[in-house]
PDB file of N, CA and C in Angstrom:
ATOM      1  N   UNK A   1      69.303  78.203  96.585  1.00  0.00           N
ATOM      2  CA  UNK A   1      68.429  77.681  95.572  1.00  0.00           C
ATOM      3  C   UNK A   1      69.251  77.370  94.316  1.00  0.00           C
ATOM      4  N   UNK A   2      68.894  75.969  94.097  1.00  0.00           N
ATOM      5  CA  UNK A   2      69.708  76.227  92.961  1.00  0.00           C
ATOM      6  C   UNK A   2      68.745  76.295  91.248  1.00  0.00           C
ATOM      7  N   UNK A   3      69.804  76.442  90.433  1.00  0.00           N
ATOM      8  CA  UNK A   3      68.694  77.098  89.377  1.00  0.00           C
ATOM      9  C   UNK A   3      69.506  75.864  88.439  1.00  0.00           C
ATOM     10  N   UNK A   4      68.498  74.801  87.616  1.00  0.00           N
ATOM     11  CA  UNK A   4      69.110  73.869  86.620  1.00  0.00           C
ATOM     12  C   UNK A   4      69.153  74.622  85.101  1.00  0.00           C
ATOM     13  N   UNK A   5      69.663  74.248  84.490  1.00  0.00           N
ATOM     14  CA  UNK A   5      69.866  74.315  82.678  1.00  0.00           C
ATOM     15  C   UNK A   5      68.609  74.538  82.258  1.00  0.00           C
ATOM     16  N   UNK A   6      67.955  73.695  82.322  1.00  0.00           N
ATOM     17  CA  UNK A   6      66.288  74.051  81.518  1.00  0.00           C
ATOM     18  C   UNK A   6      65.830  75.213  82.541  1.00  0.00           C
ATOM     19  N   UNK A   7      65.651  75.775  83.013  1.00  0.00           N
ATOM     20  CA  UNK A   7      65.689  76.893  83.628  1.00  0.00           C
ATOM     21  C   UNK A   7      65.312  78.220  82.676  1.00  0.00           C
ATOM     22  N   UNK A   8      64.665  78.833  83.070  1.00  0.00           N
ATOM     23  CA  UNK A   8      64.941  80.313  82.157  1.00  0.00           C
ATOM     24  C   UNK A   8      65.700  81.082  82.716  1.00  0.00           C
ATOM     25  N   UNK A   9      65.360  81.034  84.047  1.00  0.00           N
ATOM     26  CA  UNK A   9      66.403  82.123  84.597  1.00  0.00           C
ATOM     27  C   UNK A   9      67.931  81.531  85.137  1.00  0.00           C
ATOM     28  N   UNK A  10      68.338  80.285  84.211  1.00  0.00           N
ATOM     29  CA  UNK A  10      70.231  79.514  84.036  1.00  0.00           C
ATOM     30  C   UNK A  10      70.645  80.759  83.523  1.00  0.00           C
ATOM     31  N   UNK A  11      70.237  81.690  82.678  1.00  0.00           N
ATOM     32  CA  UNK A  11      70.881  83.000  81.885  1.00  0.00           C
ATOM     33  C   UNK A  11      71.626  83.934  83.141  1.00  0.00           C
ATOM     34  N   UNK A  12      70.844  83.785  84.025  1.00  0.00           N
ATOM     35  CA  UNK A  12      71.586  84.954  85.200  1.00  0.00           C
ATOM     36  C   UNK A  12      72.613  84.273  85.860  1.00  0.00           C
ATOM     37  N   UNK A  13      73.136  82.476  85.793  1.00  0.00           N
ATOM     38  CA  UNK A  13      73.874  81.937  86.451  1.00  0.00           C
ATOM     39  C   UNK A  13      75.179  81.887  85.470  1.00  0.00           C
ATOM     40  N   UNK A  14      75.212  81.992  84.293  1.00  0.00           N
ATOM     41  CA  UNK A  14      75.513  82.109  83.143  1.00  0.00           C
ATOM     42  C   UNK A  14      76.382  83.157  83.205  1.00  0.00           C
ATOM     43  N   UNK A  15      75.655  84.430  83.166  1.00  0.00           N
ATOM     44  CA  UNK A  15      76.028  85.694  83.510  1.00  0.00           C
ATOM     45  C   UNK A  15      76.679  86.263  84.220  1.00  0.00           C
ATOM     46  N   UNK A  16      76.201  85.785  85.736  1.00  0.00           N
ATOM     47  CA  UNK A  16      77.015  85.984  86.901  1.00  0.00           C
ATOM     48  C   UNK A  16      78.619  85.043  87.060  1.00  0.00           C
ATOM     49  N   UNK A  17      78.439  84.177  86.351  1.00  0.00           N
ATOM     50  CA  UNK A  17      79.797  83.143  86.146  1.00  0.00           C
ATOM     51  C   UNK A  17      81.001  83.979  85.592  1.00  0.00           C
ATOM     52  N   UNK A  18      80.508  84.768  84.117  1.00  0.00           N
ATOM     53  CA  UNK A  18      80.747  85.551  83.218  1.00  0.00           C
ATOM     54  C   UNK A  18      81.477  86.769  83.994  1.00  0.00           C
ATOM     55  N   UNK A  19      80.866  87.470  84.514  1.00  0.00           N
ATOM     56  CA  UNK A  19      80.820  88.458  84.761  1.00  0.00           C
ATOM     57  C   UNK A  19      82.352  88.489  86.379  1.00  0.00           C
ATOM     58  N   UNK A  20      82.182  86.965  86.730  1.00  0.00           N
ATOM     59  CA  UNK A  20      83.096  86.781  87.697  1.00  0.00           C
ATOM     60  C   UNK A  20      84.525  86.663  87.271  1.00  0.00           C
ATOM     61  N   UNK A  21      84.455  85.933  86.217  1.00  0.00           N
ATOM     62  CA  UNK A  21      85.605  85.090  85.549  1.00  0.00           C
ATOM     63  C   UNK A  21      86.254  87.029  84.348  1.00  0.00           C
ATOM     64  N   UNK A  22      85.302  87.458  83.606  1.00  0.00           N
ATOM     65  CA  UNK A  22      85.686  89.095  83.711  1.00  0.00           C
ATOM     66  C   UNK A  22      86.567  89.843  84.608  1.00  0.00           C
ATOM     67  N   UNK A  23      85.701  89.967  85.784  1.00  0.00           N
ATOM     68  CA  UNK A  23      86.133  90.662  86.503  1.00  0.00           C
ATOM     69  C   UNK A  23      88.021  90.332  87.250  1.00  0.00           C
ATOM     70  N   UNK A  24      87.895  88.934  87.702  1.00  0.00           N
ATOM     71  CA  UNK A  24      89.392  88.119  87.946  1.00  0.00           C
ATOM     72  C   UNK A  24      89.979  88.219  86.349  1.00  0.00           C
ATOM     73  N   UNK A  25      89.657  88.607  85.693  1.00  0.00           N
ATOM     74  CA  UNK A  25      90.937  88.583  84.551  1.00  0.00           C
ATOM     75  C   UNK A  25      91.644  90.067  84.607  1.00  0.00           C
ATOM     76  N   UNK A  26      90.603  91.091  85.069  1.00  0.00           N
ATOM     77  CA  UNK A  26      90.851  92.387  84.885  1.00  0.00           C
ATOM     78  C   UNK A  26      91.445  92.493  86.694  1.00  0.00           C
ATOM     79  N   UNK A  27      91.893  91.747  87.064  1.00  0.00           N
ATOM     80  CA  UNK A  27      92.828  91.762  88.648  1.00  0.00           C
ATOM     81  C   UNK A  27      91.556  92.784  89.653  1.00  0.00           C
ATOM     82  N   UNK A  28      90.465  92.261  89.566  1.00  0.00           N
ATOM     83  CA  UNK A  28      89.935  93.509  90.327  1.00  0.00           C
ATOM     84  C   UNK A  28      89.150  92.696  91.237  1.00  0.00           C
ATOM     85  N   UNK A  29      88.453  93.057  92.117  1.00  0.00           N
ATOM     86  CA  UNK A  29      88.001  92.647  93.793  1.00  0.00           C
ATOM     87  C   UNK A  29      86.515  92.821  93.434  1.00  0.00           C
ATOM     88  N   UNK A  30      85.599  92.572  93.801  1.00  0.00           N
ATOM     89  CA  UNK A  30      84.219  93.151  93.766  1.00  0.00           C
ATOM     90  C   UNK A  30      83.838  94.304  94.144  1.00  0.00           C
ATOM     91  N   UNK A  31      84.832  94.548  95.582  1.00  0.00           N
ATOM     92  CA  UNK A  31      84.564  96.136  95.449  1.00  0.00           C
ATOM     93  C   UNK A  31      84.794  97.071  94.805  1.00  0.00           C
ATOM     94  N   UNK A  32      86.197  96.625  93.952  1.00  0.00           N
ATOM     95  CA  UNK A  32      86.615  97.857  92.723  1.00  0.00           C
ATOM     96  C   UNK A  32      86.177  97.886  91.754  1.00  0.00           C
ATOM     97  N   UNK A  33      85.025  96.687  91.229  1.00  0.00           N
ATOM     98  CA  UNK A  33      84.687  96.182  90.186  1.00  0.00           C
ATOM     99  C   UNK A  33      83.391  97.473  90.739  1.00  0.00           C
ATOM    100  N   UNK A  34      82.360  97.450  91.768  1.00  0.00           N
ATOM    101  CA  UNK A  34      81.231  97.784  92.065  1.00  0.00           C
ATOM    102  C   UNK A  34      81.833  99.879  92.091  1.00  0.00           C
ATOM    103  N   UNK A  35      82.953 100.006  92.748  1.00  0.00           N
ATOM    104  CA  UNK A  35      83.397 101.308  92.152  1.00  0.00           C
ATOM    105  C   UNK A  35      83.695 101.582  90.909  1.00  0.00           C
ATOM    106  N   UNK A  36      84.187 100.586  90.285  1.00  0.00           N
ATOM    107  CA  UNK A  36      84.610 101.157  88.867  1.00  0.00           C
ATOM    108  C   UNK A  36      82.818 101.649  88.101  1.00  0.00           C
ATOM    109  N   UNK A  37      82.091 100.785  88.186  1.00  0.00           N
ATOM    110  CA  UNK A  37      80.556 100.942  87.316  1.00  0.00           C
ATOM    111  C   UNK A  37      79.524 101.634  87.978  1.00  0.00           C
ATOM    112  N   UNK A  38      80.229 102.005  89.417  1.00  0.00           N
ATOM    113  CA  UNK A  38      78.703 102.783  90.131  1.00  0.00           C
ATOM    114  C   UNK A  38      77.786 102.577  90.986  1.00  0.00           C
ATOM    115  N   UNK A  39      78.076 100.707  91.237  1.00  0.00           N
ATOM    116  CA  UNK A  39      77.079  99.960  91.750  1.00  0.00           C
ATOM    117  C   UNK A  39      77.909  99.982  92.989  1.00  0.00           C
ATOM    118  N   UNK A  40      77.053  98.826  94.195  1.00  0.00           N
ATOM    119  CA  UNK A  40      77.621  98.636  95.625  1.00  0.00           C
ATOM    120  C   UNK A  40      78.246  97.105  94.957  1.00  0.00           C
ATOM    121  N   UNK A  41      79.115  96.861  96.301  1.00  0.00           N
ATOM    122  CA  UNK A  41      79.321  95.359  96.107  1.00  0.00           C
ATOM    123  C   UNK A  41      78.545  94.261  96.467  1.00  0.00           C
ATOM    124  N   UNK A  42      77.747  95.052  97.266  1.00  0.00           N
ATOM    125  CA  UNK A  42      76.078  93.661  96.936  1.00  0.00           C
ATOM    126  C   UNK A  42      75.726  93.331  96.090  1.00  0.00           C
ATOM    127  N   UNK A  43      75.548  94.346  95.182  1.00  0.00           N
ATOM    128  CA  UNK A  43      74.621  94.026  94.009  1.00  0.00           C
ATOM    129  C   UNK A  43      75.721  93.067  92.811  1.00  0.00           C
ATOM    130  N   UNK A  44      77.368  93.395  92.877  1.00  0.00           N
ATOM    131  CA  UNK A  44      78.012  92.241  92.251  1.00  0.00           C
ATOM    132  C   UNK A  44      78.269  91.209  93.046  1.00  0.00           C
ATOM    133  N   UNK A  45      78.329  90.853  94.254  1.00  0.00           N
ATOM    134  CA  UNK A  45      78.296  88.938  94.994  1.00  0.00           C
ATOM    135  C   UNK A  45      76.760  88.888  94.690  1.00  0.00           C
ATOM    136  N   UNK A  46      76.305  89.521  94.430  1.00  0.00           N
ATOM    137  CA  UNK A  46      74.369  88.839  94.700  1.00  0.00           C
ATOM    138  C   UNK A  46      74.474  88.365  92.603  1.00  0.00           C
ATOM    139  N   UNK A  47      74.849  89.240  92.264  1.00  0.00           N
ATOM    140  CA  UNK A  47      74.725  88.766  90.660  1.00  0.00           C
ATOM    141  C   UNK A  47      75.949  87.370  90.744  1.00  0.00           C
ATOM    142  N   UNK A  48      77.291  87.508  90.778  1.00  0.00           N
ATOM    143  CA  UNK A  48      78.116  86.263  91.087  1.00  0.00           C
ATOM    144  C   UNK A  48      77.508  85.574  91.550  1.00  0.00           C
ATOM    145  N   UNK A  49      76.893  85.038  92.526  1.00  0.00           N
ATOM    146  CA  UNK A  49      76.320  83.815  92.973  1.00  0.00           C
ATOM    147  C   UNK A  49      75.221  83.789  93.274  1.00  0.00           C
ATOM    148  N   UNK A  50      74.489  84.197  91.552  1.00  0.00           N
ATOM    149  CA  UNK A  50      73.043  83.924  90.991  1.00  0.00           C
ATOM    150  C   UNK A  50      71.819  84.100  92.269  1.00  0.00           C
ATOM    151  N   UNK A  51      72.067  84.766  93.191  1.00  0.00           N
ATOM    152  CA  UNK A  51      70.821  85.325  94.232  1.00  0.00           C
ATOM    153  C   UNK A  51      70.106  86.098  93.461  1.00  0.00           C
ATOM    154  N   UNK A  52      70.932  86.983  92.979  1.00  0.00           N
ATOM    155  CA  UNK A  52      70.256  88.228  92.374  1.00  0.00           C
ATOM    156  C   UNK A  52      70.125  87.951  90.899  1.00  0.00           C
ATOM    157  N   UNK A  53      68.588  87.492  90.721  1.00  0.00           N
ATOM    158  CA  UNK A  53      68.305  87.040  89.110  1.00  0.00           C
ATOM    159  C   UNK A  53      67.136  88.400  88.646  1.00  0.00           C
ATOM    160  N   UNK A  54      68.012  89.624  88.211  1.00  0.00           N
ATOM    161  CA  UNK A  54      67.202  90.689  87.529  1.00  0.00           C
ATOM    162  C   UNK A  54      68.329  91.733  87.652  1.00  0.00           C
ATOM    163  N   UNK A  55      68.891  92.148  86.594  1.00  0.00           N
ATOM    164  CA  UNK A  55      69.954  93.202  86.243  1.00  0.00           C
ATOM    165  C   UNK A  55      69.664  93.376  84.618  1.00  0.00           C
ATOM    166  N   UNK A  56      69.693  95.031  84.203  1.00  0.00           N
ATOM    167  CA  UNK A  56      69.324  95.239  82.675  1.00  0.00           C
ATOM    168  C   UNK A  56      70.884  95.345  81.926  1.00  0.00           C
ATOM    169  N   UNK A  57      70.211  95.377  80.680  1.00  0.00           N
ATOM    170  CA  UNK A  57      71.321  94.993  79.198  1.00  0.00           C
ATOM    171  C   UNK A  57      72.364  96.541  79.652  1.00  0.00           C
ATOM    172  N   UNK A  58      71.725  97.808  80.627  1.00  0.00           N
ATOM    173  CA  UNK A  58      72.436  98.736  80.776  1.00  0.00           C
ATOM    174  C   UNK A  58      73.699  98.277  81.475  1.00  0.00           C
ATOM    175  N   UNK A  59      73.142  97.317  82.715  1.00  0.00           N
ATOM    176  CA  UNK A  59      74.622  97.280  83.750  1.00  0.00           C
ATOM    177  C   UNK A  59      75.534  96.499  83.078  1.00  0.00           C
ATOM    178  N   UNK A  60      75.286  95.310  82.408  1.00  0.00           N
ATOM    179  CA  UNK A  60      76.133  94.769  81.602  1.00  0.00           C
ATOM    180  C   UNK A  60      76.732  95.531  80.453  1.00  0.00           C
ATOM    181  N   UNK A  61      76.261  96.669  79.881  1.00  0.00           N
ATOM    182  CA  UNK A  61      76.777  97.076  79.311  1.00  0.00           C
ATOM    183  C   UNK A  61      78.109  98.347  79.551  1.00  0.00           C
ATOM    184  N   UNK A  62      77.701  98.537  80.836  1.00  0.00           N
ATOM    185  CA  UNK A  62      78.364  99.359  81.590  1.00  0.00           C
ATOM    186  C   UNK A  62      80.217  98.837  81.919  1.00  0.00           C
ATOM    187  N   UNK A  63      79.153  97.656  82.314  1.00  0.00           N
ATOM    188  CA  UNK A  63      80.744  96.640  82.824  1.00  0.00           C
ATOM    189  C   UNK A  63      81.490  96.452  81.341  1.00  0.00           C
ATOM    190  N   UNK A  64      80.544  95.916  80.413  1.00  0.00           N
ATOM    191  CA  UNK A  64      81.491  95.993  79.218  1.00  0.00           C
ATOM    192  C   UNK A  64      82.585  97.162  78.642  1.00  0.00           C
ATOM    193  N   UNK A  65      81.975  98.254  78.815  1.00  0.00           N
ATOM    194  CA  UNK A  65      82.883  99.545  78.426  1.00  0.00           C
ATOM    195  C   UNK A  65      83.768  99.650  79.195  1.00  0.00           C
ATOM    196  N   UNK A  66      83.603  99.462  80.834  1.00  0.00           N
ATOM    197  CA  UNK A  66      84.500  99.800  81.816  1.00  0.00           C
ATOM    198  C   UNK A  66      85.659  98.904  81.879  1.00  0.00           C
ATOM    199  N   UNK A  67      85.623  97.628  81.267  1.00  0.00           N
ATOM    200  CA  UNK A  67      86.651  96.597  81.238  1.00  0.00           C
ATOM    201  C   UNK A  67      86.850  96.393  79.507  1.00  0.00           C
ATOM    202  N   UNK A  68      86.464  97.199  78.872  1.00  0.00           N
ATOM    203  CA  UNK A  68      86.700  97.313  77.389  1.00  0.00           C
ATOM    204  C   UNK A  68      86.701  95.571  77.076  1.00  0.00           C
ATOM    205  N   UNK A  69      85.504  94.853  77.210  1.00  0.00           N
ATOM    206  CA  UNK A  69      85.493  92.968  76.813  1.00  0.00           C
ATOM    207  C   UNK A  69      83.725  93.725  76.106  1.00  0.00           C
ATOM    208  N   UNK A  70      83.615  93.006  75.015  1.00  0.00           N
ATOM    209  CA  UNK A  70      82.477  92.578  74.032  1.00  0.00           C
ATOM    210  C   UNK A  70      81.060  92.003  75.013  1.00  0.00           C
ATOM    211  N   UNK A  71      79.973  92.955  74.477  1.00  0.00           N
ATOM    212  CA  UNK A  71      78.802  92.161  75.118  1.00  0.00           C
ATOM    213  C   UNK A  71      78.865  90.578  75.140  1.00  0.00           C
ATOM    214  N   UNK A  72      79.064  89.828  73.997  1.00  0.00           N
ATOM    215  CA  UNK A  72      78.909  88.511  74.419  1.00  0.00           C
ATOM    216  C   UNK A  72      80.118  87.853  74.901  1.00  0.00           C
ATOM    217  N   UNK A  73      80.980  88.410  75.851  1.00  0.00           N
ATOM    218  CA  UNK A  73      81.582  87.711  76.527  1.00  0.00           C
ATOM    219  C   UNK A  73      80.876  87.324  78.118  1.00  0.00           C
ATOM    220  N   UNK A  74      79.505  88.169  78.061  1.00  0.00           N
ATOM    221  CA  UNK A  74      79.268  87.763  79.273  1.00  0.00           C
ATOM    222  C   UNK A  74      77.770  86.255  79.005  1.00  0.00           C
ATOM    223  N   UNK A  75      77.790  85.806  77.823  1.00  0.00           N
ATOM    224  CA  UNK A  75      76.986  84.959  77.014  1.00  0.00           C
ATOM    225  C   UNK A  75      77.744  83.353  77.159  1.00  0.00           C
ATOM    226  N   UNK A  76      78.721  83.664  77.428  1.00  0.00           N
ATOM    227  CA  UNK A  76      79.589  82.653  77.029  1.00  0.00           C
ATOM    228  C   UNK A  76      79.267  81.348  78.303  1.00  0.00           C
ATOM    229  N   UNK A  77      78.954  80.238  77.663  1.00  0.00           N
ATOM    230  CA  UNK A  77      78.150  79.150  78.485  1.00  0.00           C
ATOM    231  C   UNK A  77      79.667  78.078  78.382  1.00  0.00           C
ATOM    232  N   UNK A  78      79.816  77.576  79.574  1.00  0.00           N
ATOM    233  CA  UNK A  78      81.356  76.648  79.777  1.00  0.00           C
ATOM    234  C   UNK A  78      80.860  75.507  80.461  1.00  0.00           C
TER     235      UNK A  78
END
């Protein structure tokens, strides 16, 4: 499915982009990314490629501390 710009829920494609392009800077795999914060690695490929549109300001914030990068780096629209 794909999700366009006028969209409300473009924020989770946004996010999940974010959160990918994060994670490859910090040399890490999805599975070490999903060990480092607690989660499985479903739940980060399902957020990466916007399936999974519902995750709270906690998990993102989680990932933020754990990779020491600023909440709005995962905001950042390219």
């Amino acid at each position: 499915m794909e999700i366009k710009k006028d969209d409300n829920k473009y924020i989770y494609v946004i996010v999940g982009k974010n959160i990918r392009r994060l994670r490859k800077k910090h040399n890490l795999t999805q599975v070490q990314l999903a060990d480092l914060i607690g989660y499985n690695e479903g739940t980060i490929a399902n957020i990466e490629n916007s399936s999974y549109q519902t995750f709270s300001l906690e998990f993102l914030y989680i990932i933020s501390k754990k990779l020491n990068e600023h909440m709005s780096e995962f905001f950042i629209e390219e």
